[in-house]
PDB file of N, CA and C in Angstrom:
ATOM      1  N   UNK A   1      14.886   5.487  -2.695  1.00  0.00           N
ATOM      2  CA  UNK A   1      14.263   4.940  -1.507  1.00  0.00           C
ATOM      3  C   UNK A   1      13.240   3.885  -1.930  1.00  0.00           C
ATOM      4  N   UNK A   2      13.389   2.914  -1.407  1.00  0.00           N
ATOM      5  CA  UNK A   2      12.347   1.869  -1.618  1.00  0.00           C
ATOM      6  C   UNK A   2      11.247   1.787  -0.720  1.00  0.00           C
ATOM      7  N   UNK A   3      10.178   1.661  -1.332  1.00  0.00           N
ATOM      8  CA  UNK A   3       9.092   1.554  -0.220  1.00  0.00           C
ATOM      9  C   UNK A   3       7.755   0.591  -0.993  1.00  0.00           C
ATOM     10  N   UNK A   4       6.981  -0.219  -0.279  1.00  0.00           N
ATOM     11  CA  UNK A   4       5.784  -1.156  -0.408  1.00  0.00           C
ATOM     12  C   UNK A   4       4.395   0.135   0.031  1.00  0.00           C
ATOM     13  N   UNK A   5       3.553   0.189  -1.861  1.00  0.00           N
ATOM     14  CA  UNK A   5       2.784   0.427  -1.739  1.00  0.00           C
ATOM     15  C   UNK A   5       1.078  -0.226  -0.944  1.00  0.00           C
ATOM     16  N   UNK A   6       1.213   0.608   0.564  1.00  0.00           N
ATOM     17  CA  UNK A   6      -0.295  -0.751   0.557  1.00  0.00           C
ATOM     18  C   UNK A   6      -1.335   0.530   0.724  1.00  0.00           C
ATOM     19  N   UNK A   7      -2.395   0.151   1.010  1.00  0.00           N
ATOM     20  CA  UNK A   7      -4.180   0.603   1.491  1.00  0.00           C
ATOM     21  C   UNK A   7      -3.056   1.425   2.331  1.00  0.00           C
ATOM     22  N   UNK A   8      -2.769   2.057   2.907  1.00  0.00           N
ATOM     23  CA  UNK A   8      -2.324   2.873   3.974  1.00  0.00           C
ATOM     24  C   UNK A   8      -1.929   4.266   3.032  1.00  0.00           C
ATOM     25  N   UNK A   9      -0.900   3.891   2.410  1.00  0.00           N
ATOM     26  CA  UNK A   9      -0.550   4.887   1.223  1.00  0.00           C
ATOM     27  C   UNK A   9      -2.211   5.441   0.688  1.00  0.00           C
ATOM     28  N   UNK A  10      -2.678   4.623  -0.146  1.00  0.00           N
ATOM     29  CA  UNK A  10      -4.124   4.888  -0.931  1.00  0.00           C
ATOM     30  C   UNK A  10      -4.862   5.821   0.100  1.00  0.00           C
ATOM     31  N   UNK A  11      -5.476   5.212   1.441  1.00  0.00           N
ATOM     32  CA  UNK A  11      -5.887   6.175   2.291  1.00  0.00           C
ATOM     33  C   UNK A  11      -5.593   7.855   2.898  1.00  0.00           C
ATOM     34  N   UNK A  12      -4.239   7.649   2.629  1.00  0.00           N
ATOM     35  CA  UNK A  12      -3.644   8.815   3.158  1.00  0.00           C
ATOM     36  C   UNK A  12      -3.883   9.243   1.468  1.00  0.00           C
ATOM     37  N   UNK A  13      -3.728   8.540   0.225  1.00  0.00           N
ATOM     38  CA  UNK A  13      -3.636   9.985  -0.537  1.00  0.00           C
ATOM     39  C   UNK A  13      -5.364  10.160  -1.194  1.00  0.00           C
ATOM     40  N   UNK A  14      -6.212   9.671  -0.596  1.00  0.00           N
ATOM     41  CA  UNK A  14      -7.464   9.548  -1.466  1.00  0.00           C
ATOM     42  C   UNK A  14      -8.306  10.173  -0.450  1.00  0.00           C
ATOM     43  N   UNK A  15      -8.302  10.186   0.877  1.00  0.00           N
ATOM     44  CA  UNK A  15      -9.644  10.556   1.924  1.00  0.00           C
ATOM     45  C   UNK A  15      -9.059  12.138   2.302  1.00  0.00           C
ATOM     46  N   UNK A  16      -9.614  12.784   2.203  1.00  0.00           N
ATOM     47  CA  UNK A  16      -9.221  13.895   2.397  1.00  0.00           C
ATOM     48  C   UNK A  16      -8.816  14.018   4.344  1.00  0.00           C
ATOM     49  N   UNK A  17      -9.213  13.714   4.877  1.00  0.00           N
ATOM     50  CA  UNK A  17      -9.092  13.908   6.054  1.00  0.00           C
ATOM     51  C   UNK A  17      -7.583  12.776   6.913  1.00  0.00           C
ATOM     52  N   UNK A  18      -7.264  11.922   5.862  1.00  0.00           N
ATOM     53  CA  UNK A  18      -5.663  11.251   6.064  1.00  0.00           C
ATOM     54  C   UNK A  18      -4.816  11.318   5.159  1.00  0.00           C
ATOM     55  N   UNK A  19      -5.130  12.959   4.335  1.00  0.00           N
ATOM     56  CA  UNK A  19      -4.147  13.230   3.630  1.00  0.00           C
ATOM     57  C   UNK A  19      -3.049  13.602   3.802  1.00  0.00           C
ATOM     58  N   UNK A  20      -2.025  12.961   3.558  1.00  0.00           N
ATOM     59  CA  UNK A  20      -0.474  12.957   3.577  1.00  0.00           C
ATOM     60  C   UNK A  20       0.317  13.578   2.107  1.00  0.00           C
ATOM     61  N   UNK A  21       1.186  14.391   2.633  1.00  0.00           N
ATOM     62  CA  UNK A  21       1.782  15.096   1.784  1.00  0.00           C
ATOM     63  C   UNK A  21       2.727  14.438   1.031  1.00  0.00           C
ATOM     64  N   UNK A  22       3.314  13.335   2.354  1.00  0.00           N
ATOM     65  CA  UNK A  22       4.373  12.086   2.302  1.00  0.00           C
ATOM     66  C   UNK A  22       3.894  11.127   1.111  1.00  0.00           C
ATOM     67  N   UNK A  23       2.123  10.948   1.466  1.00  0.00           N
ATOM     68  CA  UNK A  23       1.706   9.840   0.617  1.00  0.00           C
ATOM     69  C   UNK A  23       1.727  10.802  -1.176  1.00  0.00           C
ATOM     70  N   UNK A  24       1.646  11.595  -0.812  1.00  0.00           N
ATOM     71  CA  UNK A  24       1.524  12.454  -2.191  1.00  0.00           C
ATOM     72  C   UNK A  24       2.662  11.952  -3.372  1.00  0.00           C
ATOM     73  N   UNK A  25       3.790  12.424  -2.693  1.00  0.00           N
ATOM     74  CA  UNK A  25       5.075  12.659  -2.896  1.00  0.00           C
ATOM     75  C   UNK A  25       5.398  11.099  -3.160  1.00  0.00           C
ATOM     76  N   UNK A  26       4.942   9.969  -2.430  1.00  0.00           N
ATOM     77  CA  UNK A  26       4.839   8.589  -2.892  1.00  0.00           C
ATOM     78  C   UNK A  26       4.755   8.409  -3.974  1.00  0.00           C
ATOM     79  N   UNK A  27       3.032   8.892  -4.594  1.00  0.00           N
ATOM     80  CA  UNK A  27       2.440   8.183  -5.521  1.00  0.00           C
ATOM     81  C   UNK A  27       3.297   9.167  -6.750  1.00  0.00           C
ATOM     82  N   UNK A  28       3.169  10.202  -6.617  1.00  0.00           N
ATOM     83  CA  UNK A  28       4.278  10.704  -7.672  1.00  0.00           C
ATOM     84  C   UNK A  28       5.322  10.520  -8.205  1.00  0.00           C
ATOM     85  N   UNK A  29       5.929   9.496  -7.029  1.00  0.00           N
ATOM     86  CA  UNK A  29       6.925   9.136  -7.833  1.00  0.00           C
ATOM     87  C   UNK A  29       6.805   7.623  -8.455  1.00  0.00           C
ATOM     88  N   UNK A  30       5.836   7.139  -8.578  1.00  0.00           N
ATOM     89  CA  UNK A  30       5.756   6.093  -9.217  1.00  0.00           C
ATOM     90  C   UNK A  30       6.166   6.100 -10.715  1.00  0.00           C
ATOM     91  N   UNK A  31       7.029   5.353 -11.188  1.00  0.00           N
ATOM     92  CA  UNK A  31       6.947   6.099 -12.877  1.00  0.00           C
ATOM     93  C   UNK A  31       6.957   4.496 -13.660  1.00  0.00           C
ATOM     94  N   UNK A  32       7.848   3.647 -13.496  1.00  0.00           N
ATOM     95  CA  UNK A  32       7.887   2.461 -14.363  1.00  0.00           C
ATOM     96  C   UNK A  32       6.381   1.336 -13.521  1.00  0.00           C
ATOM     97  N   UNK A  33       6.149   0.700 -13.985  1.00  0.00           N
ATOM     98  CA  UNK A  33       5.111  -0.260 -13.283  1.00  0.00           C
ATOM     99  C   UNK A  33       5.759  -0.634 -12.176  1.00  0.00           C
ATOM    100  N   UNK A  34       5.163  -0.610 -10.985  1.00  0.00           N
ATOM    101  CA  UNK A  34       5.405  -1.094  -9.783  1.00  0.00           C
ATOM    102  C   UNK A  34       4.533  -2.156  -9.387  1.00  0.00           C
ATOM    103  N   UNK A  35       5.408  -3.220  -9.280  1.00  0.00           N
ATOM    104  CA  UNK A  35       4.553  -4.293  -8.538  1.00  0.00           C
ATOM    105  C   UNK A  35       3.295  -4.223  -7.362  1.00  0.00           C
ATOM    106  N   UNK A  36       2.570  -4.842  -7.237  1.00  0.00           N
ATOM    107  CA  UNK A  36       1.736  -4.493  -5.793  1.00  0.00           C
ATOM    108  C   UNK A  36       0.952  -6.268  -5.746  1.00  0.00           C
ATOM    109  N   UNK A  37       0.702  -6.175  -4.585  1.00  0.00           N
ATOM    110  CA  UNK A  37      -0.385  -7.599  -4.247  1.00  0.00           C
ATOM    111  C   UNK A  37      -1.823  -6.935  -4.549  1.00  0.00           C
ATOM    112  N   UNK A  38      -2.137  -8.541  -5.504  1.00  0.00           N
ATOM    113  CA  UNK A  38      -3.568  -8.091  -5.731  1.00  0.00           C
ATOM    114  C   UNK A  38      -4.509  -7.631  -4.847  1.00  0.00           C
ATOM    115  N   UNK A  39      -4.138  -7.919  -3.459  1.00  0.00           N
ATOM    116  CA  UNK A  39      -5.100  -7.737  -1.918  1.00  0.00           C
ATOM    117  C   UNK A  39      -4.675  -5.647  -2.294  1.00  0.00           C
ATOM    118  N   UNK A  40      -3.965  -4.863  -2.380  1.00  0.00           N
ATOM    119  CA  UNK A  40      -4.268  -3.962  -2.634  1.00  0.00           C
ATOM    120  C   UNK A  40      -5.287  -3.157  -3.306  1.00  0.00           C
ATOM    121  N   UNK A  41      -6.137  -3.816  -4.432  1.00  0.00           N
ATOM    122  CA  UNK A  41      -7.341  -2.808  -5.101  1.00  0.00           C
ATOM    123  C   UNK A  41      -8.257  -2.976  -4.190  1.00  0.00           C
ATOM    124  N   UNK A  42      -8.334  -4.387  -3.842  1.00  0.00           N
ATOM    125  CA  UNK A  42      -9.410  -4.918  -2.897  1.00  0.00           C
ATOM    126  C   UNK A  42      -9.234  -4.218  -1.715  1.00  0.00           C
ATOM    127  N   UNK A  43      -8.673  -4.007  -0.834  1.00  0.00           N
ATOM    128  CA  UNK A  43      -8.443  -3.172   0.252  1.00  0.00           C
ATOM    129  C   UNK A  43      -8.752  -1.498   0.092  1.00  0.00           C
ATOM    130  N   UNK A  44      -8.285  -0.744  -1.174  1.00  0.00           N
ATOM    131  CA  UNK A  44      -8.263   0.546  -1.523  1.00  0.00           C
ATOM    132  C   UNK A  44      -9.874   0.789  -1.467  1.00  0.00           C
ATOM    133  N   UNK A  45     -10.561  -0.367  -2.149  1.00  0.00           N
ATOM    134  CA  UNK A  45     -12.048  -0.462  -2.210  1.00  0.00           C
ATOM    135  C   UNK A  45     -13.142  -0.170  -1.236  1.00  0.00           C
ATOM    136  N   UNK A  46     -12.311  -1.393  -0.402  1.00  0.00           N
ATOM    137  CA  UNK A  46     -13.159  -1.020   0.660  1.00  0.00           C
ATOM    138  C   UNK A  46     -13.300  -0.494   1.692  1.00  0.00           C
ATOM    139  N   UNK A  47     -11.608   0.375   1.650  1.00  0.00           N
ATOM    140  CA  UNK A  47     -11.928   1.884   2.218  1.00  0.00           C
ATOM    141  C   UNK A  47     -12.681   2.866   1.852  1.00  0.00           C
ATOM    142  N   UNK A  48     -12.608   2.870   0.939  1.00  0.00           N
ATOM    143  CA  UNK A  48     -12.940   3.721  -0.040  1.00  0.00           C
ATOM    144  C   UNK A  48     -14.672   3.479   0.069  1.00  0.00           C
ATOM    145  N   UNK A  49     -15.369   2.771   0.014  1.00  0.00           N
ATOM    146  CA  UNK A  49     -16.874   2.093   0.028  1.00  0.00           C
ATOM    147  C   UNK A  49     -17.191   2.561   1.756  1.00  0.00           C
ATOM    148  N   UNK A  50     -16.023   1.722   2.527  1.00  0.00           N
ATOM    149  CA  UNK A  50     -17.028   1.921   3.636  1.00  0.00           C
ATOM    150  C   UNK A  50     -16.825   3.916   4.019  1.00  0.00           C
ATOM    151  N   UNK A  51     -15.621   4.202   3.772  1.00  0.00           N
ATOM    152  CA  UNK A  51     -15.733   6.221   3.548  1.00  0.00           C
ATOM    153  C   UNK A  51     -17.560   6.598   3.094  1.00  0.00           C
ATOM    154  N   UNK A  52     -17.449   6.399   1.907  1.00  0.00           N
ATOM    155  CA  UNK A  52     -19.032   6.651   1.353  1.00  0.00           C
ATOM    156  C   UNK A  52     -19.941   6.365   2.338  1.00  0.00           C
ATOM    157  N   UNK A  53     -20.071   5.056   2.683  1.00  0.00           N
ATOM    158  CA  UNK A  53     -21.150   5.057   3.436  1.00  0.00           C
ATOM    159  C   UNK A  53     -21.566   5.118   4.741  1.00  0.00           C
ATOM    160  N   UNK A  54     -20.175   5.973   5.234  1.00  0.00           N
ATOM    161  CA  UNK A  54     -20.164   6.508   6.720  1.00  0.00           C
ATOM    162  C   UNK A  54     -19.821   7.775   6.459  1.00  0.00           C
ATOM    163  N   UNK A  55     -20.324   8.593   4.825  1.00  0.00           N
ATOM    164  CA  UNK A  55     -20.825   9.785   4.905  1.00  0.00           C
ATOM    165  C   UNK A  55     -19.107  10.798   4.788  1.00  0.00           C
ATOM    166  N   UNK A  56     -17.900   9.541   4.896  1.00  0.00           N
ATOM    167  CA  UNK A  56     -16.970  10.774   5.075  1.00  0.00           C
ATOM    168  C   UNK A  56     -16.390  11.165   3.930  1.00  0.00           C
ATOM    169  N   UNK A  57     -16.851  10.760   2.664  1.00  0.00           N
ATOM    170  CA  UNK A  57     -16.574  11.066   1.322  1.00  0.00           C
ATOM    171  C   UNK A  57     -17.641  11.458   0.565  1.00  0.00           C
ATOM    172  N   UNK A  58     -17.637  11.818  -0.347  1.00  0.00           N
ATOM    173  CA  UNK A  58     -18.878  12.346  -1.237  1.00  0.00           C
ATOM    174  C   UNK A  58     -20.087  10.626  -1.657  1.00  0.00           C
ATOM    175  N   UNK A  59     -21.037  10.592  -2.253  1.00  0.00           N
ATOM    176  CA  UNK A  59     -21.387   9.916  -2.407  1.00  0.00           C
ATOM    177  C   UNK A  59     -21.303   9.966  -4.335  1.00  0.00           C
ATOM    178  N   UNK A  60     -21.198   8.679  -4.517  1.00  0.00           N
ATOM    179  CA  UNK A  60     -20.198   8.248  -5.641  1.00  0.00           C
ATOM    180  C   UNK A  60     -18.541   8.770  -6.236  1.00  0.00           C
ATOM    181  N   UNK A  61     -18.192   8.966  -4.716  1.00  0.00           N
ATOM    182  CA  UNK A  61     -16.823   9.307  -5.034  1.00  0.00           C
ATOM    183  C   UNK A  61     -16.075   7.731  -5.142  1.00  0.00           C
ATOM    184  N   UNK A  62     -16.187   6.746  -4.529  1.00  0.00           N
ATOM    185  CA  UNK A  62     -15.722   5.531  -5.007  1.00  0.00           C
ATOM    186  C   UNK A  62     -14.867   5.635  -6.151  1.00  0.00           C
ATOM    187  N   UNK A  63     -16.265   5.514  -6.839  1.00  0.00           N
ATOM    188  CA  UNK A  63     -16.178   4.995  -8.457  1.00  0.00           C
ATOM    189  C   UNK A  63     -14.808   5.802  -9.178  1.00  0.00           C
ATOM    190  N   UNK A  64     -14.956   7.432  -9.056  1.00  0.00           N
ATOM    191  CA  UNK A  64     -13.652   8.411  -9.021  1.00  0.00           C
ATOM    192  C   UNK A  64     -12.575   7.727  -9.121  1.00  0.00           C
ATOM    193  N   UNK A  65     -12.399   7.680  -7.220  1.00  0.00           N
ATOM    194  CA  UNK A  65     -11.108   7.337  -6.654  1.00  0.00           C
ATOM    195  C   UNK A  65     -10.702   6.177  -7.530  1.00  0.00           C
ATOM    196  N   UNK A  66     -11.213   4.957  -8.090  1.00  0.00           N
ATOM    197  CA  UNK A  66     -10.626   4.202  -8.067  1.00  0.00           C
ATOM    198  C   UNK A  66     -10.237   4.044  -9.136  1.00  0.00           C
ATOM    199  N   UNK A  67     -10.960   4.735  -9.973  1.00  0.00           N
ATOM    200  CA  UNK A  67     -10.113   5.104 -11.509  1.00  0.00           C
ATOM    201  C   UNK A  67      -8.779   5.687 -11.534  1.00  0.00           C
ATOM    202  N   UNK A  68      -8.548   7.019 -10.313  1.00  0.00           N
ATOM    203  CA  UNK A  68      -7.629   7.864  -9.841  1.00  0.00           C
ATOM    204  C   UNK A  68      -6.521   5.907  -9.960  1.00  0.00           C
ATOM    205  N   UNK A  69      -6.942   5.308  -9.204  1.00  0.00           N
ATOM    206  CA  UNK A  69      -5.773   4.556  -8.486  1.00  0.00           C
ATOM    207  C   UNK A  69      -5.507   3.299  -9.510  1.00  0.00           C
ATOM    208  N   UNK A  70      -6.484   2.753 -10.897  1.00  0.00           N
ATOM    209  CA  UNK A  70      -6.106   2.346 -11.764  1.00  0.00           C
ATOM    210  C   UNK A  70      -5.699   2.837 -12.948  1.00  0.00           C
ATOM    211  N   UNK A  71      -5.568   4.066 -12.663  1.00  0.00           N
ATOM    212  CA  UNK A  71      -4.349   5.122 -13.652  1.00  0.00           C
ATOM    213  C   UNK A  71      -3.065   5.001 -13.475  1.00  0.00           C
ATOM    214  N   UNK A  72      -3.062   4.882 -12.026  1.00  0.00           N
ATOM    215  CA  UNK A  72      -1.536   4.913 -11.848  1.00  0.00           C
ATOM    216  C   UNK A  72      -0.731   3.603 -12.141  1.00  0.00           C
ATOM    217  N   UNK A  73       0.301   3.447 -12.374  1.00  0.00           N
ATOM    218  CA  UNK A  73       1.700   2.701 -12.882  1.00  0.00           C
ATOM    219  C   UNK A  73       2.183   1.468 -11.810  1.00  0.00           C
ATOM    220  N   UNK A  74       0.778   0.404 -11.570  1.00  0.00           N
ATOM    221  CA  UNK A  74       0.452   0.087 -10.637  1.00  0.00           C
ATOM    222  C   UNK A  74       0.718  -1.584 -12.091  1.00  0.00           C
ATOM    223  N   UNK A  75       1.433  -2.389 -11.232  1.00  0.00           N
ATOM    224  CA  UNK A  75       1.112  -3.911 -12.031  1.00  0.00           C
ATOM    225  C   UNK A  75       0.834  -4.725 -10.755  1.00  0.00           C
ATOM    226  N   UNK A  76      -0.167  -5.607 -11.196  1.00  0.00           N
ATOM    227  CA  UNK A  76      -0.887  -6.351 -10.499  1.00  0.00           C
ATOM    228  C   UNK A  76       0.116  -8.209 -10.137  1.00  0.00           C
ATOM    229  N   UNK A  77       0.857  -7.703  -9.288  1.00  0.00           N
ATOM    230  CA  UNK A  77       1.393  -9.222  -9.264  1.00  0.00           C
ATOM    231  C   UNK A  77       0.859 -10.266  -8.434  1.00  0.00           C
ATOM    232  N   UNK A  78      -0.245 -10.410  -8.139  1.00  0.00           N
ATOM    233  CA  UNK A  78      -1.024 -11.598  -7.046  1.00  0.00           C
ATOM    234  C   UNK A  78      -0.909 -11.190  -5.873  1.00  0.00           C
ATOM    235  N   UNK A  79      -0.945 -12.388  -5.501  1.00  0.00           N
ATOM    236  CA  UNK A  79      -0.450 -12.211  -3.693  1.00  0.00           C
ATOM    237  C   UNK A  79       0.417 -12.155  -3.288  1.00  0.00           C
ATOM    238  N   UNK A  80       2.088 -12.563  -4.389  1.00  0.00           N
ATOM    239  CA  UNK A  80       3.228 -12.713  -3.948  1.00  0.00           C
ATOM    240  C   UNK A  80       3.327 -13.307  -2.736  1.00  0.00           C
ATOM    241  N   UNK A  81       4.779 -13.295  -2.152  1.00  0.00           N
ATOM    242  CA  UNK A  81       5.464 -14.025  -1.246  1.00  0.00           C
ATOM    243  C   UNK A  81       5.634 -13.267   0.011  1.00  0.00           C
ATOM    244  N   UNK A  82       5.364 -13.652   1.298  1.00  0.00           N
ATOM    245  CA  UNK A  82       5.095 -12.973   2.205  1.00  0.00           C
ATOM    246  C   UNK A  82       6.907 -12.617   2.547  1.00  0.00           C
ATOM    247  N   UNK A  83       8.273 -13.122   2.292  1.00  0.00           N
ATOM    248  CA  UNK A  83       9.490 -13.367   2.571  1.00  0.00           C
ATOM    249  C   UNK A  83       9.969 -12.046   1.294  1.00  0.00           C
ATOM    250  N   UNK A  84       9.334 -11.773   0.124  1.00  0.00           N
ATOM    251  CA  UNK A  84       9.402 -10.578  -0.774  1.00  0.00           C
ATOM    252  C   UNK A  84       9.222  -9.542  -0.234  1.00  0.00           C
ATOM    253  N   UNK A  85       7.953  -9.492   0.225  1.00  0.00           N
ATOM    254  CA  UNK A  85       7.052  -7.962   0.574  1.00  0.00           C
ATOM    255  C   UNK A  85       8.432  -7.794   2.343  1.00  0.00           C
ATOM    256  N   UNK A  86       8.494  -8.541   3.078  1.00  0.00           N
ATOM    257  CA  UNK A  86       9.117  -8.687   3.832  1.00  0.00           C
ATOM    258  C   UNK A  86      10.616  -8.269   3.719  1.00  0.00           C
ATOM    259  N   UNK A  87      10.935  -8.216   3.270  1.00  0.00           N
ATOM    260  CA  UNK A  87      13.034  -7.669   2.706  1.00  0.00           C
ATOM    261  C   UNK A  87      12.611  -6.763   2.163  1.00  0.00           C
ATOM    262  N   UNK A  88      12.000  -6.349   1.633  1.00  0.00           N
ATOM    263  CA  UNK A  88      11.604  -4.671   0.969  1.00  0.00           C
ATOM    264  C   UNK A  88      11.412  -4.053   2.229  1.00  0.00           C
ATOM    265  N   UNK A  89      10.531  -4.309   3.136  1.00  0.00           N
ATOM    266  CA  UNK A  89       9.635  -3.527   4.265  1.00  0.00           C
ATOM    267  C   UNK A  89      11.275  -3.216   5.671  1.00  0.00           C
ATOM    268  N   UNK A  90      12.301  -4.833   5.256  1.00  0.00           N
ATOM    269  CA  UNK A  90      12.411  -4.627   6.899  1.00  0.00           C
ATOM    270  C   UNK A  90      14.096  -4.648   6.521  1.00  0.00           C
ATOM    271  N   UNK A  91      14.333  -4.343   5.037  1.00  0.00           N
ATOM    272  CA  UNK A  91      15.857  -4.306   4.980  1.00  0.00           C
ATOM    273  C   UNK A  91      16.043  -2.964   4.379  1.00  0.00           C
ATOM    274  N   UNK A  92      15.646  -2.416   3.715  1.00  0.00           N
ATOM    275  CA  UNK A  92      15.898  -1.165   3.728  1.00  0.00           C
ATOM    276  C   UNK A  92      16.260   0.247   4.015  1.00  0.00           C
ATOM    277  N   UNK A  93      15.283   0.822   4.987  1.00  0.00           N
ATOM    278  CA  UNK A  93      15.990   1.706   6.032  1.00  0.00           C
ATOM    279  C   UNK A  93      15.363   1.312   7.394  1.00  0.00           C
ATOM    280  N   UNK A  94      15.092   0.624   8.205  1.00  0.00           N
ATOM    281  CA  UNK A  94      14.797  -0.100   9.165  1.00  0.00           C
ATOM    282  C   UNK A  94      16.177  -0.183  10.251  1.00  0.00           C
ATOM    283  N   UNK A  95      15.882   0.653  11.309  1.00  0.00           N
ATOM    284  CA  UNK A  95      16.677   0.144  11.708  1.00  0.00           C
ATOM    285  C   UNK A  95      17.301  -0.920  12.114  1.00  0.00           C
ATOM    286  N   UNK A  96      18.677  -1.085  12.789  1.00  0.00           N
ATOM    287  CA  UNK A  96      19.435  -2.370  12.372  1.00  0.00           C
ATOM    288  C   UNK A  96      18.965  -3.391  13.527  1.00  0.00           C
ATOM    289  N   UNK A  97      18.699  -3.421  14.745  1.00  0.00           N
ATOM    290  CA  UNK A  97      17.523  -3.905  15.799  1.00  0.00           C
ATOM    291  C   UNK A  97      16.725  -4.599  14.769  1.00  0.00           C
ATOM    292  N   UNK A  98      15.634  -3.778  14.046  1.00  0.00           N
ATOM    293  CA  UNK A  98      14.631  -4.752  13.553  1.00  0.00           C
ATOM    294  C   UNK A  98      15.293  -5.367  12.779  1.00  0.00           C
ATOM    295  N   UNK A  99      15.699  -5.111  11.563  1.00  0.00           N
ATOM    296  CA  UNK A  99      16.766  -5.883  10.434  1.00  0.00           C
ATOM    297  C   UNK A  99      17.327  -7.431  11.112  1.00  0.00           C
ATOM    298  N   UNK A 100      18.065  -6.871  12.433  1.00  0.00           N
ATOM    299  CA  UNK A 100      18.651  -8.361  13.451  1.00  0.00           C
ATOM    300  C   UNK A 100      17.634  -9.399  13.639  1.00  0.00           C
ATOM    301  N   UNK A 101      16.557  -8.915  14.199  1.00  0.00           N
ATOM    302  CA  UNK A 101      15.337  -9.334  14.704  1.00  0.00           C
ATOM    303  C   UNK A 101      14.815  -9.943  13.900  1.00  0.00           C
ATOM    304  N   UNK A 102      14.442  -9.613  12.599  1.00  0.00           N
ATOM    305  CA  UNK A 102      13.581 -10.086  11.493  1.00  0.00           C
ATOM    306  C   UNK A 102      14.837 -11.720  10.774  1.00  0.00           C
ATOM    307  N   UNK A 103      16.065 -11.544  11.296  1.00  0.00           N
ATOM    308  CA  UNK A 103      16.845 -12.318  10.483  1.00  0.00           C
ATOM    309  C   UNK A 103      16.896 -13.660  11.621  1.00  0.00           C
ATOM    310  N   UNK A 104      16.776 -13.452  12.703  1.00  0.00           N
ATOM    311  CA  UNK A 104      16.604 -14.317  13.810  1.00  0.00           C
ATOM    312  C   UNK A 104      15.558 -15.005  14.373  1.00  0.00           C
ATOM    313  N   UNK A 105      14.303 -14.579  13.369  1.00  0.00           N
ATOM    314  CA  UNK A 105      13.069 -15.317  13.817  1.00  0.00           C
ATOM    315  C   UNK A 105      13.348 -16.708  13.155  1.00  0.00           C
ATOM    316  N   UNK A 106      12.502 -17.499  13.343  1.00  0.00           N
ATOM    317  CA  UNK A 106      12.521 -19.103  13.084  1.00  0.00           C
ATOM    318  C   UNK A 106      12.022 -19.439  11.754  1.00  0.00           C
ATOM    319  N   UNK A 107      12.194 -20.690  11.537  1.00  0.00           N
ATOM    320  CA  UNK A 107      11.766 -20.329   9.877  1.00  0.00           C
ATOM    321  C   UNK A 107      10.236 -21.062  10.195  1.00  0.00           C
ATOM    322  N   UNK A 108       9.265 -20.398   9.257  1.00  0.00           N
ATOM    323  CA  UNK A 108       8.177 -20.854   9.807  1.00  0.00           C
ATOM    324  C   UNK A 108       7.686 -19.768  10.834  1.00  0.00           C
ATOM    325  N   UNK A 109       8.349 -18.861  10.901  1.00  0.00           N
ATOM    326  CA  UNK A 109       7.349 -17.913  12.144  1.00  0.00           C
ATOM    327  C   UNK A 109       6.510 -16.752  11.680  1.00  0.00           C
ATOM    328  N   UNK A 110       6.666 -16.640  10.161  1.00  0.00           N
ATOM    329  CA  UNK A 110       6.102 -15.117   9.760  1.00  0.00           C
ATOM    330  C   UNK A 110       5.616 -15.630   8.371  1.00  0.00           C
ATOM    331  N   UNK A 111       5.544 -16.891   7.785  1.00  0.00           N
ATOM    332  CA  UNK A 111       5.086 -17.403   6.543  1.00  0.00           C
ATOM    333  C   UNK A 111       5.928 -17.152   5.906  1.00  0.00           C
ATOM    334  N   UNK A 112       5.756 -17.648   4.509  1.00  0.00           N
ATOM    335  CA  UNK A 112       6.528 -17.983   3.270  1.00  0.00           C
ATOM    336  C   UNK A 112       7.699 -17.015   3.525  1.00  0.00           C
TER     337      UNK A 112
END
């Protein structure tokens, strides 16, 4: 199964209170380096920061988590191509409606 790691995944497996069993079972299976957009640490962050300082995480759990999430089998590929992250997200198991939909927009309507 293919799937795009973003801040959504990280949240569900790092805040205790949007913990996902699903997201668990995600990050576990990460095993060879998996690509990700650099906007991912940055995002994990500052969930993770503003958690702390709205009290719903420990205070200096940050610092933790984010070691937790530069352990993992995570390669840093930029920002990539919005037309990449896009055929991963909407060709895979998507149903065939969106799949149609996504192939019929205009060029120029959803970026690169």
């Amino acid at each position: 199964m293919a799937f795009v790691i973003d801040s959504s995944i990280g949240a569900a497996w790092l805040l205790p209170e949007e913990y996902s069993d699903a997201a668990e079972a995600m990050i576990a299976t990460i095993g060879a380096p998996c690509p990700v957009q650099s906007l991912l640490f940055l995002e994990i962050r500052n969930i993770l920061v503003t958690s702390e300082c709205r009290g719903r995480t420990s205070s200096g759990g940050t610092q933790g988590n984010m070691e937790c999430v530069r352990q993992l089998s995570l390669n840093d590929a930029g920002i990539g191509r919005d037309s990449h992250v896009l055929l991963l997200c909407v060709c895979q198991d998507a149903p065939s409606e969106i799949r149609q939909r996504h192939r019929q927009k205009p060029r120029g309507a959803g970026g690169s």
